[in-house]
PDB file of N, CA and C in Angstrom:
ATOM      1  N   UNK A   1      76.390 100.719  91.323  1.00  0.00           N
ATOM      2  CA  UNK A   1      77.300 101.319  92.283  1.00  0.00           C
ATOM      3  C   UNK A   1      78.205 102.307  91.569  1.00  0.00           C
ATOM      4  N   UNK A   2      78.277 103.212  91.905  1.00  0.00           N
ATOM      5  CA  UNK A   2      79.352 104.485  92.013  1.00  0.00           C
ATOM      6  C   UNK A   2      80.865 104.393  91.751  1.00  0.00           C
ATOM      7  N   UNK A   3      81.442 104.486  90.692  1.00  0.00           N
ATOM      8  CA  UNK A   3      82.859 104.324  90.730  1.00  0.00           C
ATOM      9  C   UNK A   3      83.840 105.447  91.797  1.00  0.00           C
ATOM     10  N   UNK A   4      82.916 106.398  92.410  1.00  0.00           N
ATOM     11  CA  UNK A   4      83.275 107.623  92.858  1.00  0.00           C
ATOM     12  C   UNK A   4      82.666 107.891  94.209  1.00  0.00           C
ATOM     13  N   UNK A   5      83.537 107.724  95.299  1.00  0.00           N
ATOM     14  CA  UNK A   5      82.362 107.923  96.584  1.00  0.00           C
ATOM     15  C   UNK A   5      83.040 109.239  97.044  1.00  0.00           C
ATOM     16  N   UNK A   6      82.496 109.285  98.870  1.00  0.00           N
ATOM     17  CA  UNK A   6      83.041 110.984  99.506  1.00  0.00           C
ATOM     18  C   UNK A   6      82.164 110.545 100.448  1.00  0.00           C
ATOM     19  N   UNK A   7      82.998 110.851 101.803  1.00  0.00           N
ATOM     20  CA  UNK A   7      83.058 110.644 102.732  1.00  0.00           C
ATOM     21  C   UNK A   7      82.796 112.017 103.535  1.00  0.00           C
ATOM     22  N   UNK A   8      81.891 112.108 104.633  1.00  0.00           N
ATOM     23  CA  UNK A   8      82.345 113.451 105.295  1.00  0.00           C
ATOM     24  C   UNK A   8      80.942 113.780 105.890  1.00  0.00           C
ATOM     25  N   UNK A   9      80.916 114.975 106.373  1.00  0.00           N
ATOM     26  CA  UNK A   9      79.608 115.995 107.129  1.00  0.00           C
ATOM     27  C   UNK A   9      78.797 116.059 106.050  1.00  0.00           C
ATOM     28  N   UNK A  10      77.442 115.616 106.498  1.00  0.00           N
ATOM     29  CA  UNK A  10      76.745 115.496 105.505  1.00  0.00           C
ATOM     30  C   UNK A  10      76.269 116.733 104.705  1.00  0.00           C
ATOM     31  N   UNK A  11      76.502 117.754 105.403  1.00  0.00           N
ATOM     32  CA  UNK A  11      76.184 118.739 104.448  1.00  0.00           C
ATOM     33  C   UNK A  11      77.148 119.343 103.817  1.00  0.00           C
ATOM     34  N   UNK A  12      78.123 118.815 103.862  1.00  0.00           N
ATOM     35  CA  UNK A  12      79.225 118.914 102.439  1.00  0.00           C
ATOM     36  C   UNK A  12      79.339 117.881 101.856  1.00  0.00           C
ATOM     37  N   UNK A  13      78.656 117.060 101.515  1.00  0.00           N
ATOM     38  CA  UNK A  13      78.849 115.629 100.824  1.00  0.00           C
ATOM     39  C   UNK A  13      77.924 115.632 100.183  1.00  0.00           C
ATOM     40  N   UNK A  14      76.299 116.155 100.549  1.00  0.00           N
ATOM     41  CA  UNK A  14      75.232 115.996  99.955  1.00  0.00           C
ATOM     42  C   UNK A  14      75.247 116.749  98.580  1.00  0.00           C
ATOM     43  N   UNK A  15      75.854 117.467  98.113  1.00  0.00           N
ATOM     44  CA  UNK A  15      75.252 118.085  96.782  1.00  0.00           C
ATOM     45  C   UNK A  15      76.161 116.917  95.634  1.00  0.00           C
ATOM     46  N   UNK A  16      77.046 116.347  96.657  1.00  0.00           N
ATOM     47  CA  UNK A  16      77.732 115.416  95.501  1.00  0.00           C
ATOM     48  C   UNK A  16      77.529 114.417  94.689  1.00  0.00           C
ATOM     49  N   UNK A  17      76.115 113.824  95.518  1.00  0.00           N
ATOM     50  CA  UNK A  17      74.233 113.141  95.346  1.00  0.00           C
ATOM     51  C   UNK A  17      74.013 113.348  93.781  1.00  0.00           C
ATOM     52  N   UNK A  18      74.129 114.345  93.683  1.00  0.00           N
ATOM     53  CA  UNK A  18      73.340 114.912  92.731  1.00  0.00           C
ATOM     54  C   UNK A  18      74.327 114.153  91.223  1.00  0.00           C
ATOM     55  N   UNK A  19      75.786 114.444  91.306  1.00  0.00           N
ATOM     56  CA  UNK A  19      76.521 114.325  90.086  1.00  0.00           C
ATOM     57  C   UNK A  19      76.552 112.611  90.238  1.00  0.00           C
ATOM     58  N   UNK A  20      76.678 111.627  91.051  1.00  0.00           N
ATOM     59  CA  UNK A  20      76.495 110.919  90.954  1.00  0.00           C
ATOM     60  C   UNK A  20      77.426 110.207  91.878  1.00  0.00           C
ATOM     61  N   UNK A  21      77.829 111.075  92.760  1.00  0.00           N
ATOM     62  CA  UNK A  21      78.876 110.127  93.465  1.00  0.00           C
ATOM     63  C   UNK A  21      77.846 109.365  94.868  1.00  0.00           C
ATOM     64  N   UNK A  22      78.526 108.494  95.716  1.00  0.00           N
ATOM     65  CA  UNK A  22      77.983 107.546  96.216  1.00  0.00           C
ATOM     66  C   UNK A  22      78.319 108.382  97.586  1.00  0.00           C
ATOM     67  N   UNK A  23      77.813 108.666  98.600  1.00  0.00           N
ATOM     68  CA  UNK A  23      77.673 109.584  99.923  1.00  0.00           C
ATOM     69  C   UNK A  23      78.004 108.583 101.126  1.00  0.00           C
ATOM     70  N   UNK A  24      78.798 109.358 102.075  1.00  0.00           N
ATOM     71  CA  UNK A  24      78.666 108.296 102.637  1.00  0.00           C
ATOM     72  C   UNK A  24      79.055 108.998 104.031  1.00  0.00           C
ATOM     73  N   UNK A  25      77.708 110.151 104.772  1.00  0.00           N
ATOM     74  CA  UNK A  25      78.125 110.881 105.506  1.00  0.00           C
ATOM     75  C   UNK A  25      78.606 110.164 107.148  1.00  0.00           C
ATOM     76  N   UNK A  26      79.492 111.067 107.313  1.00  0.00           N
ATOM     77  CA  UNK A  26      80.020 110.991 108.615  1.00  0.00           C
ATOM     78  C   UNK A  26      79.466 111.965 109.462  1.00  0.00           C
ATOM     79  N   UNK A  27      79.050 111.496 111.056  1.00  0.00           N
ATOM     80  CA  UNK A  27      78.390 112.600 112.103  1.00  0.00           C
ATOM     81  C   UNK A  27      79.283 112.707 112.756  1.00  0.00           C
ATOM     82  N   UNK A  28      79.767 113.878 113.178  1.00  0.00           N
ATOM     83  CA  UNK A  28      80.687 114.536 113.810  1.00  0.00           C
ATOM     84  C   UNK A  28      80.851 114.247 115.258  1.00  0.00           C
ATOM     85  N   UNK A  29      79.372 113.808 115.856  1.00  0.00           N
ATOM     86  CA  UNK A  29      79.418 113.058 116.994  1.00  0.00           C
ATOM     87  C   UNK A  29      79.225 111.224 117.039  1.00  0.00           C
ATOM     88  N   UNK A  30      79.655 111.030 116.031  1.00  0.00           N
ATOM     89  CA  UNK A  30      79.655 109.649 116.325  1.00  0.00           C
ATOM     90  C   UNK A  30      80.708 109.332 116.732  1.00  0.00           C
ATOM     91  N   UNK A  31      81.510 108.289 117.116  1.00  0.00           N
ATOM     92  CA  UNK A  31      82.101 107.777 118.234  1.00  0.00           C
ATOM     93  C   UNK A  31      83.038 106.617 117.311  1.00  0.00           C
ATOM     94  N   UNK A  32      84.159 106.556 117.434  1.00  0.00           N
ATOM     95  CA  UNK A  32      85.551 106.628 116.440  1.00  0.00           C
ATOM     96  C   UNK A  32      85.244 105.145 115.608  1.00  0.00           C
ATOM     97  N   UNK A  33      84.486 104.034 116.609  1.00  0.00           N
ATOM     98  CA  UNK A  33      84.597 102.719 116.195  1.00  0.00           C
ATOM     99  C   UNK A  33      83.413 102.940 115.040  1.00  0.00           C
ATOM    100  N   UNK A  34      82.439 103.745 115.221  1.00  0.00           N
ATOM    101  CA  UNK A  34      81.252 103.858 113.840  1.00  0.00           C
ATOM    102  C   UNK A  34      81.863 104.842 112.724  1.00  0.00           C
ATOM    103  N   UNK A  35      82.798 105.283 113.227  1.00  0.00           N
ATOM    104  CA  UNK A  35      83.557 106.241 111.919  1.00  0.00           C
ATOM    105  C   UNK A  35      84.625 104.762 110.923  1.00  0.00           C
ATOM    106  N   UNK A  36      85.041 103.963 112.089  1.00  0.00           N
ATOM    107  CA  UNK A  36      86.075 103.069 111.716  1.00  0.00           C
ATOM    108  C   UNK A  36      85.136 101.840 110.389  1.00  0.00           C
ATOM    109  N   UNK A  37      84.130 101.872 111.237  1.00  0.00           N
ATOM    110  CA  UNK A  37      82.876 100.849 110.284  1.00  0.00           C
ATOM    111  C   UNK A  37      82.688 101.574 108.983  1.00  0.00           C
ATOM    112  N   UNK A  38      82.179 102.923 108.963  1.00  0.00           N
ATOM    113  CA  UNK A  38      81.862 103.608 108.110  1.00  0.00           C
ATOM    114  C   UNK A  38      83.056 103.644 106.942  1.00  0.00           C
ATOM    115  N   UNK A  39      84.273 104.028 107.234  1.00  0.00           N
ATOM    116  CA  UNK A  39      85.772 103.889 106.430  1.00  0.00           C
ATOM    117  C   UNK A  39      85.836 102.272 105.862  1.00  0.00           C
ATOM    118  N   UNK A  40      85.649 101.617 106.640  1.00  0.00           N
ATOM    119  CA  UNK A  40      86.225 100.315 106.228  1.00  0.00           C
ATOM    120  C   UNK A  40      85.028  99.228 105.170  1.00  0.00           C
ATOM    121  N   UNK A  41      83.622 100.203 105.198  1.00  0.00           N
ATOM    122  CA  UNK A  41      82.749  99.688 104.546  1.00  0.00           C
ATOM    123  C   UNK A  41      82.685 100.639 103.220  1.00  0.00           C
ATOM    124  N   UNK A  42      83.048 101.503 103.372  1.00  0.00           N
ATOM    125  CA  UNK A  42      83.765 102.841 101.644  1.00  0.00           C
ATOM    126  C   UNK A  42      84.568 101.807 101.245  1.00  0.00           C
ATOM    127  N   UNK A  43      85.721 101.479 101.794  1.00  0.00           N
ATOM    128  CA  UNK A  43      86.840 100.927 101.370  1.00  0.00           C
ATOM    129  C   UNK A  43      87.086  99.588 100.725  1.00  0.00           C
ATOM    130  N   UNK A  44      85.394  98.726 100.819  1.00  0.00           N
ATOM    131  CA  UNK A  44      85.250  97.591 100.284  1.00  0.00           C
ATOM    132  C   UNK A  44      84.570  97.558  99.547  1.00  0.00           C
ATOM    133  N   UNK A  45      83.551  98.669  99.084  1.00  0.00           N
ATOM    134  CA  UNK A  45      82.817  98.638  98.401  1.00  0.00           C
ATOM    135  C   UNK A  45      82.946  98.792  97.062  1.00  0.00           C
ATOM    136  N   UNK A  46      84.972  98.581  96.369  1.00  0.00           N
ATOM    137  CA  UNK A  46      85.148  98.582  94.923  1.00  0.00           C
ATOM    138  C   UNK A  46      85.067  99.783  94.101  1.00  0.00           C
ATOM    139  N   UNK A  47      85.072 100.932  95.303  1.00  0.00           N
ATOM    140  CA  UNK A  47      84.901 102.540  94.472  1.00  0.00           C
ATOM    141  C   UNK A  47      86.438 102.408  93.921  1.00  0.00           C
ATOM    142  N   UNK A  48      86.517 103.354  92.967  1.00  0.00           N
ATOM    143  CA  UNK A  48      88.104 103.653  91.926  1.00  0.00           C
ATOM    144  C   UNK A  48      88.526 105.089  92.716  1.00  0.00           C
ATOM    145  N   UNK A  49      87.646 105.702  93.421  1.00  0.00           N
ATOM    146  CA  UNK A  49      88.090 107.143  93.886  1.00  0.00           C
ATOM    147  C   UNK A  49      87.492 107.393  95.081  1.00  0.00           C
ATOM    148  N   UNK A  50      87.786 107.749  95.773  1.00  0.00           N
ATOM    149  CA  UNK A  50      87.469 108.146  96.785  1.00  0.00           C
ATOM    150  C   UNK A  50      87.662 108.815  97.659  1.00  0.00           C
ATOM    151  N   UNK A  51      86.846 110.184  97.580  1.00  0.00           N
ATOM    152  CA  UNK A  51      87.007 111.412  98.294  1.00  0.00           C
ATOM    153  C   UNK A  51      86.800 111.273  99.527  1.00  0.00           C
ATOM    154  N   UNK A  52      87.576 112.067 100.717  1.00  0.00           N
ATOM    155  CA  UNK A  52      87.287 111.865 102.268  1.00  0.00           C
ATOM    156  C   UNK A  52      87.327 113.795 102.708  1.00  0.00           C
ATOM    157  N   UNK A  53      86.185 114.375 103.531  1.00  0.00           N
ATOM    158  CA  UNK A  53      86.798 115.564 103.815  1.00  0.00           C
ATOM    159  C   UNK A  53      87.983 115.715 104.663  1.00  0.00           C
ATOM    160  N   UNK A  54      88.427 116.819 104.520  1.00  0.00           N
ATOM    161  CA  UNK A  54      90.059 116.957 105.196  1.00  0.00           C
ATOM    162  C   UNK A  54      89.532 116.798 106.966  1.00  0.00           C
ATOM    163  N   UNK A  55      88.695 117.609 107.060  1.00  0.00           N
ATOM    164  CA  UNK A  55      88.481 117.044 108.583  1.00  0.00           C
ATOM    165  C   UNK A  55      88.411 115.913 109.497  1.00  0.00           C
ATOM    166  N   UNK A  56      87.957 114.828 108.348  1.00  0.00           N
ATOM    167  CA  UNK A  56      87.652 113.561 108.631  1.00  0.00           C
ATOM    168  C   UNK A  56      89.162 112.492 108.164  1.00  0.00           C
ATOM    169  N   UNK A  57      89.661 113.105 107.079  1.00  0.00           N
ATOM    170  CA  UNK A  57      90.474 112.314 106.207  1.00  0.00           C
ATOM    171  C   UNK A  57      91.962 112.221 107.436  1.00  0.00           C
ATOM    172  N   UNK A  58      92.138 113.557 108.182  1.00  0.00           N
ATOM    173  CA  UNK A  58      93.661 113.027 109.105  1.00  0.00           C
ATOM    174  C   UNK A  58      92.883 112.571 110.535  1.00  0.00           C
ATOM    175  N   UNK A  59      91.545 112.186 110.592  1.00  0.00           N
ATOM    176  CA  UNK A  59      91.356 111.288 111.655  1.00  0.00           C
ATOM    177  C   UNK A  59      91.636 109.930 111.553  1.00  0.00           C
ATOM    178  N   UNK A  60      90.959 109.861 109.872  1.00  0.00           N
ATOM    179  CA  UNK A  60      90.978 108.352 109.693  1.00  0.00           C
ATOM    180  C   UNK A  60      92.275 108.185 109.292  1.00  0.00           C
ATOM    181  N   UNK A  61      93.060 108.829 108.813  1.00  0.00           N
ATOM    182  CA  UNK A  61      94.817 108.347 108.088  1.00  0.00           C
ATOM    183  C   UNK A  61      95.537 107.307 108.505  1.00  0.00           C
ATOM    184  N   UNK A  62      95.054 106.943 109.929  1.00  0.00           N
ATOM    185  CA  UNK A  62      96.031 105.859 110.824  1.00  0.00           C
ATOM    186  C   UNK A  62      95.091 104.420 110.409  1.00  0.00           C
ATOM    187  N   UNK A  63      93.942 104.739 110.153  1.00  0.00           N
ATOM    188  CA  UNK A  63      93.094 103.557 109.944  1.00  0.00           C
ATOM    189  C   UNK A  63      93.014 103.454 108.650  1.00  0.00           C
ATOM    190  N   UNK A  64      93.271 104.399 107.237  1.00  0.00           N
ATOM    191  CA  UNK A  64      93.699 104.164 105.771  1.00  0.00           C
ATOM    192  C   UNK A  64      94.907 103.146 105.775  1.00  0.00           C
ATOM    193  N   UNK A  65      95.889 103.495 106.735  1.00  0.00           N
ATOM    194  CA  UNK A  65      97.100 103.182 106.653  1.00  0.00           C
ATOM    195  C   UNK A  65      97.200 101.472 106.786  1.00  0.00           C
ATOM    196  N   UNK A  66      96.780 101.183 108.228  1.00  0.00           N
ATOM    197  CA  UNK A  66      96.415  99.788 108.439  1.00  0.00           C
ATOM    198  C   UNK A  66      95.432  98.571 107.438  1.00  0.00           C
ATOM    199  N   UNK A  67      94.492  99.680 107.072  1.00  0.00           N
ATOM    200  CA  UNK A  67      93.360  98.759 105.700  1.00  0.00           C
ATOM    201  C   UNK A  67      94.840  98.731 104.972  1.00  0.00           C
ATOM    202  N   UNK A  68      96.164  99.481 104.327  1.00  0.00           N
ATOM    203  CA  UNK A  68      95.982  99.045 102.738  1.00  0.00           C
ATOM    204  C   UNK A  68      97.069  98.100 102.940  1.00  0.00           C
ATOM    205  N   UNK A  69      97.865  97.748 103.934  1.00  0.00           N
ATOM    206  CA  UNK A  69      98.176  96.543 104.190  1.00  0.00           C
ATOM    207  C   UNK A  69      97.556  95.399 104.090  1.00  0.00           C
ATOM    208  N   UNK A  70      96.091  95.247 104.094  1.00  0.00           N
ATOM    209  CA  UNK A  70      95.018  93.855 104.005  1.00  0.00           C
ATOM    210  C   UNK A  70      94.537  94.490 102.485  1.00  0.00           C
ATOM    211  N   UNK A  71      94.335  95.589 101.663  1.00  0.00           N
ATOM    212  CA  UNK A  71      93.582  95.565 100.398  1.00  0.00           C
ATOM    213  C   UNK A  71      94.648  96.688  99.752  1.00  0.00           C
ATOM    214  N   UNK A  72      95.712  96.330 100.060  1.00  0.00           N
ATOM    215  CA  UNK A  72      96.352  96.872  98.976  1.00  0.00           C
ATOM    216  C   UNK A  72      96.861  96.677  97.642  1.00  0.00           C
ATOM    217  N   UNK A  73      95.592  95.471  97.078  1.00  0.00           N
ATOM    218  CA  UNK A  73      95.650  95.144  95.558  1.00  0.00           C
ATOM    219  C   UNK A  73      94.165  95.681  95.270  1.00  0.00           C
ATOM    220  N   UNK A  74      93.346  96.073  95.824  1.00  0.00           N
ATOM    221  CA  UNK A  74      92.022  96.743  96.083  1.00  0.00           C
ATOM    222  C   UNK A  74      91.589  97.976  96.327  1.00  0.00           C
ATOM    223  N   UNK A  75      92.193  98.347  97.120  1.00  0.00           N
ATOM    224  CA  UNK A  75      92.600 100.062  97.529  1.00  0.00           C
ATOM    225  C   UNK A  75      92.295 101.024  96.379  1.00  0.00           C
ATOM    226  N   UNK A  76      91.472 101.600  96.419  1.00  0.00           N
ATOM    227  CA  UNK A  76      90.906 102.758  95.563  1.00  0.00           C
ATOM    228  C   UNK A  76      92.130 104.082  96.150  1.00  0.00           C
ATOM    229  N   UNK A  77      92.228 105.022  95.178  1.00  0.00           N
ATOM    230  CA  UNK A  77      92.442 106.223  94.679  1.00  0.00           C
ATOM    231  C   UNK A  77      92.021 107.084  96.368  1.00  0.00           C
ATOM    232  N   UNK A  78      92.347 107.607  97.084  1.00  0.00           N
ATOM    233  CA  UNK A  78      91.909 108.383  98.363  1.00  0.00           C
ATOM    234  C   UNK A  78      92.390 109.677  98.471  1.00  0.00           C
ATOM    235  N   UNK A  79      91.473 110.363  98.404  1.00  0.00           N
ATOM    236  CA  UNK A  79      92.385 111.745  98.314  1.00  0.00           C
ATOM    237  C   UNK A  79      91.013 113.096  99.209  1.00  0.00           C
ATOM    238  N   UNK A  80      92.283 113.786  99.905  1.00  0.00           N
ATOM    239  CA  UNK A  80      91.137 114.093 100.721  1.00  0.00           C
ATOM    240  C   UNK A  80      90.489 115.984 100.018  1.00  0.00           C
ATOM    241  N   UNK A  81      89.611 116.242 100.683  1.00  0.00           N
ATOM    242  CA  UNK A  81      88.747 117.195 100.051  1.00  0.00           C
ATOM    243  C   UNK A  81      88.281 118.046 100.774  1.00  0.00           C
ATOM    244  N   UNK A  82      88.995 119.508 100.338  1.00  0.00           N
ATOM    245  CA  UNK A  82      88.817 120.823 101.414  1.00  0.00           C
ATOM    246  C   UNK A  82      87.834 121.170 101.240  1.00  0.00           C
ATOM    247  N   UNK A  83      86.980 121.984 101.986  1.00  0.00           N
ATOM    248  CA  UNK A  83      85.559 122.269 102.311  1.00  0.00           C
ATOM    249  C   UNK A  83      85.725 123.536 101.972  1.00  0.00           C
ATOM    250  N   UNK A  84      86.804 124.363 101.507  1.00  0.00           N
ATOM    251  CA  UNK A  84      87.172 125.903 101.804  1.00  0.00           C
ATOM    252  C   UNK A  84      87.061 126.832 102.548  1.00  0.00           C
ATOM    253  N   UNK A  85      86.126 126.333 103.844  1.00  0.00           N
ATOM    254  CA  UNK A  85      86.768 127.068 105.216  1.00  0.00           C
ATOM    255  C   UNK A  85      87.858 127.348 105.874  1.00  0.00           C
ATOM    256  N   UNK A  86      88.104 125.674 106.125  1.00  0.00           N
ATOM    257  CA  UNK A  86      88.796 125.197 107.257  1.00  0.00           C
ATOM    258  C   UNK A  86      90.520 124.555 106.226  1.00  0.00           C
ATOM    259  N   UNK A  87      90.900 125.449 105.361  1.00  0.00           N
ATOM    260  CA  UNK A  87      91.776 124.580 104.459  1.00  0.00           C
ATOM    261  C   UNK A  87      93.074 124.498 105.381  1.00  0.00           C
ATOM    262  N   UNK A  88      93.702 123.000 105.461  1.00  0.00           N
ATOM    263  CA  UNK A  88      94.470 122.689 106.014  1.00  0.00           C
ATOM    264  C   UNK A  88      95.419 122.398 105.089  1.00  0.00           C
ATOM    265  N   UNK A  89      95.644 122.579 103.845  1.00  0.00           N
ATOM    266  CA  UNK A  89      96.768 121.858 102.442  1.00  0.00           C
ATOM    267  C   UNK A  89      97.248 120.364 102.677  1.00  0.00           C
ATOM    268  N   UNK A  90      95.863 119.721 103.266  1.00  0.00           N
ATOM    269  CA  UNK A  90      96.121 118.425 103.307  1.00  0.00           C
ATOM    270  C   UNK A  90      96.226 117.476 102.001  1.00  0.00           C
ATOM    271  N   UNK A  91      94.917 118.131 101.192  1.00  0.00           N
ATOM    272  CA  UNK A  91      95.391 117.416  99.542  1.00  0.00           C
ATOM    273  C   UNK A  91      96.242 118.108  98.881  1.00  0.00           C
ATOM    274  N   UNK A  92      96.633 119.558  98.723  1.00  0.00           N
ATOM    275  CA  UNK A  92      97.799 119.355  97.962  1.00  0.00           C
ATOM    276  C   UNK A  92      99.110 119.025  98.311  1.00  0.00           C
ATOM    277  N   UNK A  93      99.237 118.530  99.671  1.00  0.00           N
ATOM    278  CA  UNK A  93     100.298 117.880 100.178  1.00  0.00           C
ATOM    279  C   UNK A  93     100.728 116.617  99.994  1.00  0.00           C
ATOM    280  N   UNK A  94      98.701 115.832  99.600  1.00  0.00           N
ATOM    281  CA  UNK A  94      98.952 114.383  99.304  1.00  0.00           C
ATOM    282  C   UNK A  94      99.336 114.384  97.971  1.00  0.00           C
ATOM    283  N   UNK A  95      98.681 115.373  97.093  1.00  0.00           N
ATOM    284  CA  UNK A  95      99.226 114.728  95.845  1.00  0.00           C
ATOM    285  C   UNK A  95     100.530 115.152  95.233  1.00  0.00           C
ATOM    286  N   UNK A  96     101.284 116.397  95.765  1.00  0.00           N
ATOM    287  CA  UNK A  96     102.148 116.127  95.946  1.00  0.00           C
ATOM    288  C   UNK A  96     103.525 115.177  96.347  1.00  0.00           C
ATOM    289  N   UNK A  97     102.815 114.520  96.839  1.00  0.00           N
ATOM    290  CA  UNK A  97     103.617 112.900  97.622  1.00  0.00           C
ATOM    291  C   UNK A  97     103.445 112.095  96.750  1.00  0.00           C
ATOM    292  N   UNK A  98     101.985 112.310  95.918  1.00  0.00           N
ATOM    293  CA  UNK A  98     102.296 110.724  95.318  1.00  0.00           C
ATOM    294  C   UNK A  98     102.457 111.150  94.155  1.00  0.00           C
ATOM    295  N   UNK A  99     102.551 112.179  93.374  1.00  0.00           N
ATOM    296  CA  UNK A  99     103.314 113.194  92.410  1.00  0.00           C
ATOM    297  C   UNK A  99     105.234 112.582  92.620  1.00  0.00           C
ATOM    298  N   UNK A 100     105.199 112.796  93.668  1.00  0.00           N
ATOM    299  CA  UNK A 100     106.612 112.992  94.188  1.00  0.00           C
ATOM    300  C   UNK A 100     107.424 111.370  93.658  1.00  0.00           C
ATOM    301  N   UNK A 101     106.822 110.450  94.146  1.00  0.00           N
ATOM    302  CA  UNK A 101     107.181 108.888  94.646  1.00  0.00           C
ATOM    303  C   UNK A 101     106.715 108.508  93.035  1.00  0.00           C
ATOM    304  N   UNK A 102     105.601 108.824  92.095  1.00  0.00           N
ATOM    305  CA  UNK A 102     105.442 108.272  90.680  1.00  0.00           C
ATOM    306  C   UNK A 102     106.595 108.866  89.992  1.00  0.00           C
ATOM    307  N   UNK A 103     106.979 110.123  90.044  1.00  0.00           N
ATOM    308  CA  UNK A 103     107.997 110.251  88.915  1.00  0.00           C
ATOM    309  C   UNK A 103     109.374 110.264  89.284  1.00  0.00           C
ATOM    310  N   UNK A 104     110.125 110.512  90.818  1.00  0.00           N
ATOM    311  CA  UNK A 104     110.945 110.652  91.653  1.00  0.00           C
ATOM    312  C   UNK A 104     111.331 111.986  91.724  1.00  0.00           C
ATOM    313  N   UNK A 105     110.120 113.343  91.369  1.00  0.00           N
ATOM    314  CA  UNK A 105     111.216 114.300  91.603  1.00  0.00           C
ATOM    315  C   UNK A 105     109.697 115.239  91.783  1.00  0.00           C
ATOM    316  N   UNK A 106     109.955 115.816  92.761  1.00  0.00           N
ATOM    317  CA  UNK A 106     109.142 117.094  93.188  1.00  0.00           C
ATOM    318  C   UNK A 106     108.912 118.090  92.351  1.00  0.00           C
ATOM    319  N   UNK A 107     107.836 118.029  91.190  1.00  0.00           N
ATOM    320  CA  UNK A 107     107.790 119.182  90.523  1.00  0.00           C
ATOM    321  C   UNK A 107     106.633 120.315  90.726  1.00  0.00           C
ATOM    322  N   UNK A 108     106.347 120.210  92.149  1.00  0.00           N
ATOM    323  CA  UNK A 108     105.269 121.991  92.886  1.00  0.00           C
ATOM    324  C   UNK A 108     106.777 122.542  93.534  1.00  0.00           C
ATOM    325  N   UNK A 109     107.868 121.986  93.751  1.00  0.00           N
ATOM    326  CA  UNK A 109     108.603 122.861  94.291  1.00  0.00           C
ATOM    327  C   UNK A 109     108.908 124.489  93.731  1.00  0.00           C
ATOM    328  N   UNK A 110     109.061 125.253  94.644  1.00  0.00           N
ATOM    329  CA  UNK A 110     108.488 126.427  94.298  1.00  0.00           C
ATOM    330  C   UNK A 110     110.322 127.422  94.131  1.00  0.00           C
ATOM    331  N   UNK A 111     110.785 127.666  93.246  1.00  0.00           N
ATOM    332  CA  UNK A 111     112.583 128.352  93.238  1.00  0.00           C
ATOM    333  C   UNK A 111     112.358 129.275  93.648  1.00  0.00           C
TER     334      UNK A 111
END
């Protein structure tokens, strides 16, 4: 097993196959409770990292949120992953935050 998974449309997830990460596509028409299965079976499976695309990553955020209350001694690394279309500055917002909360002081702030 994969210390490294990624979550998302399969045709942005698939070349990630190749380096060795563990895939774990999401269909855009599937229907929220098989997206919820799909998240919550990434999330047990003991990955250390785990990439989600940004499209997918602020659907699931409310359902990250609720898992790390039950595996939050388990909880892998989550960080989500722009496709470079559609960039929303959803990851450098996250790691900014947790940039922010590890050292107590905002250092992307921009003078």
């Amino acid at each position: 097993m994969s210390d490294i998974a990624i979550a998302g449309n399969l045709q942005e997830v698939l070349p990630f196959k190749a380096i060795g990460f563990l895939i774990y596509p999401i269909d855009e028409l599937e229907k929220e409770d098989k997206r919820r299965s799909i998240i919550r079976t990434l999330l047990s499976n003991d990955h250390k990292i785990v990439f989600i695309t940004e499209e997918y990553y602020n659907e699931v955020s409310e359902i990250l949120e609720s898992l790390k209350l039950s595996l939050k001694d388990r909880l892998p690394v989550i960080m989500p992953l722009t496709n470079g279309v559609d960039f929303k500055d959803t990851g450098r917002l996250q790691l900014k935050n947790l940039v922010e909360r590890a050292i107590g002081i905002d250092i992307f702030k921009e003078h």
